[in-house]
Protein backbone atom coordinates (compact mmCIF):
# COMPACT_ATOMS: atom_id res chain seq x y z
CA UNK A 1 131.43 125.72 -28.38
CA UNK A 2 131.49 122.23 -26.47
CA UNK A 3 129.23 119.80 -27.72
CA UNK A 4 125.87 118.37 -26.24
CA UNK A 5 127.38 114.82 -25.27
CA UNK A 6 130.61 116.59 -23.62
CA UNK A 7 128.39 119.37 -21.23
CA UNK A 8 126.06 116.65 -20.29
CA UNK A 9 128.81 114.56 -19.29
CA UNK A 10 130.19 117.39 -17.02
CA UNK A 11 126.83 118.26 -15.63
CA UNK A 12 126.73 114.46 -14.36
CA UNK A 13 129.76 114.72 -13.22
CA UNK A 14 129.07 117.45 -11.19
CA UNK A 15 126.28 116.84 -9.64
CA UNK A 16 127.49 113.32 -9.00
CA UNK A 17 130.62 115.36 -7.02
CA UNK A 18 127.86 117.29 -5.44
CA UNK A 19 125.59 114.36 -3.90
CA UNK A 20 128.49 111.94 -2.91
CA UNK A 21 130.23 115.15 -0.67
CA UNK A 22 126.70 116.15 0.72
CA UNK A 23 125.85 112.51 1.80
CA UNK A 24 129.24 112.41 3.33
CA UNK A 25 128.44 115.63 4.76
CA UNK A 26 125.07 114.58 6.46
CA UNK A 27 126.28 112.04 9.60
CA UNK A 28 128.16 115.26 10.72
CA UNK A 29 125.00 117.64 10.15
CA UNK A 30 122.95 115.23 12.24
CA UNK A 31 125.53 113.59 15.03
CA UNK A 32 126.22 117.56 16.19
CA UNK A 33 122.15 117.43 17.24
CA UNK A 34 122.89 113.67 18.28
CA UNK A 35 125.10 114.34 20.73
CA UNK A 36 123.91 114.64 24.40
CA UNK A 37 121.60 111.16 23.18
CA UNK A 38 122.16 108.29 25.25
CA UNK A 39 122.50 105.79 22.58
CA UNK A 40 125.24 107.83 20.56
CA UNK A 41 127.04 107.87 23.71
CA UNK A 42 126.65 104.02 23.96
CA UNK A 43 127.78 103.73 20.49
CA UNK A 44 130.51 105.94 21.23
CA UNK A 45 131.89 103.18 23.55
CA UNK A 46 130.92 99.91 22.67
CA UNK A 47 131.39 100.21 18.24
CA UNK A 48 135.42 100.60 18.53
CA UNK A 49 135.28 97.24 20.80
CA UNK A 50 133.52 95.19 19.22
CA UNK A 51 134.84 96.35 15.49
CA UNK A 52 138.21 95.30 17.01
CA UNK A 53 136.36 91.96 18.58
CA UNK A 54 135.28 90.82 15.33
CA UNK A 55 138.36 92.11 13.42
CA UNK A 56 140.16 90.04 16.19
CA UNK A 57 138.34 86.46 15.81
CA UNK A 58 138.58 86.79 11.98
CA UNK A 59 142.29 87.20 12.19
CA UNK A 60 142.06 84.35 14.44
CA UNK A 61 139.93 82.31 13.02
CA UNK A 62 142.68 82.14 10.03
CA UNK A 63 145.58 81.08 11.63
CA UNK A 64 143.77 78.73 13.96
CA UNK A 65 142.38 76.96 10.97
CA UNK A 66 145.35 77.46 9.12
CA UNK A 67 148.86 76.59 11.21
CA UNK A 68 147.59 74.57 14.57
CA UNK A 69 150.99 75.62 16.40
CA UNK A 70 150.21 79.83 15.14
CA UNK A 71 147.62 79.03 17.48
CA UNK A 72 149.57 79.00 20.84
CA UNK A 73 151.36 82.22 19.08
CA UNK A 74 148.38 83.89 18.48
CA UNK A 75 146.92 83.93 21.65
CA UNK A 76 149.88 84.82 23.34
CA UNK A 77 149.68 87.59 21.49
CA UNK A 78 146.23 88.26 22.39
CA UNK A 79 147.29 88.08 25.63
CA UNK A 80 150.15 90.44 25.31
CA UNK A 81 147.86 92.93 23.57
CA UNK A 82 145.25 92.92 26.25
CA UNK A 83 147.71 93.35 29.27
CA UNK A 84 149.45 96.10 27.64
CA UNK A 85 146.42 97.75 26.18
CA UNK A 86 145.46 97.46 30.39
CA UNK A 87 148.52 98.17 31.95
CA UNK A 88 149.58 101.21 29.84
CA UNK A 89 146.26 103.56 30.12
CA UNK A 90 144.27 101.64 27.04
CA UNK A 91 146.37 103.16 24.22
CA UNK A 92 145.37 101.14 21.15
CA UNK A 93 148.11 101.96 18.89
CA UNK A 94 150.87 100.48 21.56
CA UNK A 95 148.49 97.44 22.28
CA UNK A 96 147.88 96.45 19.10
CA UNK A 97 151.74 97.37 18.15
CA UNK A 98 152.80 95.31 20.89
CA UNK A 99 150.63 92.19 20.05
CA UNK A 100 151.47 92.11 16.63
CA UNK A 101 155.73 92.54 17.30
CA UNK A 102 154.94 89.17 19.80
CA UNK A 103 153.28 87.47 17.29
CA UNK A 104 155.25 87.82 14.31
CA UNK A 105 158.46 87.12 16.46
CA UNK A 106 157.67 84.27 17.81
CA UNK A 107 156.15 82.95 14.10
CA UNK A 108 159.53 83.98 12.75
CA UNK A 109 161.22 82.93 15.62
CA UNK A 110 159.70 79.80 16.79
């Protein structure tokens, strides 16, 4: 027979389990009633820009502070990620893929 210590230890454990995968379960529970709400569909639009916005001008912040002629680089690369990200029907993953191959050629490059 297990010992006090060691079943209490797997009851906490357990339960622990138990509350982190129903609190990961609840913004799914509730968005599903959320839906047709205005702001969700607000959200829906403006949280991926402006996480990228602010991902965007700390990366830049860096190498601005950092490497003065990165600078030029960087926003050419900006530049590079925004006109493809326009051009080719606003596909992130090539946008972003784009900018970055620009900018670390021309820092390796240049």
């Amino acid at each position: 027979m297990p010992s006090t210590s060691y079943l209490v230890a797997v009851l906490a454990i357990v339960f622990t389990i138990t509350i982190t995968l129903a609190l990961r379960a609840v913004p799914f529970a509730v968005l599903g009633r959320l839906r047709g709400s205005a702001i969700v569909r607000r959200l829906a639009v403006w949280m991926p820009v402006g996480i990228l916005a602010i991902l965007a001008v700390t990366a830049l912040h860096g190498t601005i502070t950092t490497d003065p002629h990165g600078t030029w680089y960087a926003l050419l690369a900006v530049a590079v990620t925004i006109g493809v990200h326009l051009a080719f029907g606003r596909r992130t993953i090539l946008s972003v893929g784009a900018g970055t191959a620009v900018y670390v050629v021309l820092l390796n490059t240049l």
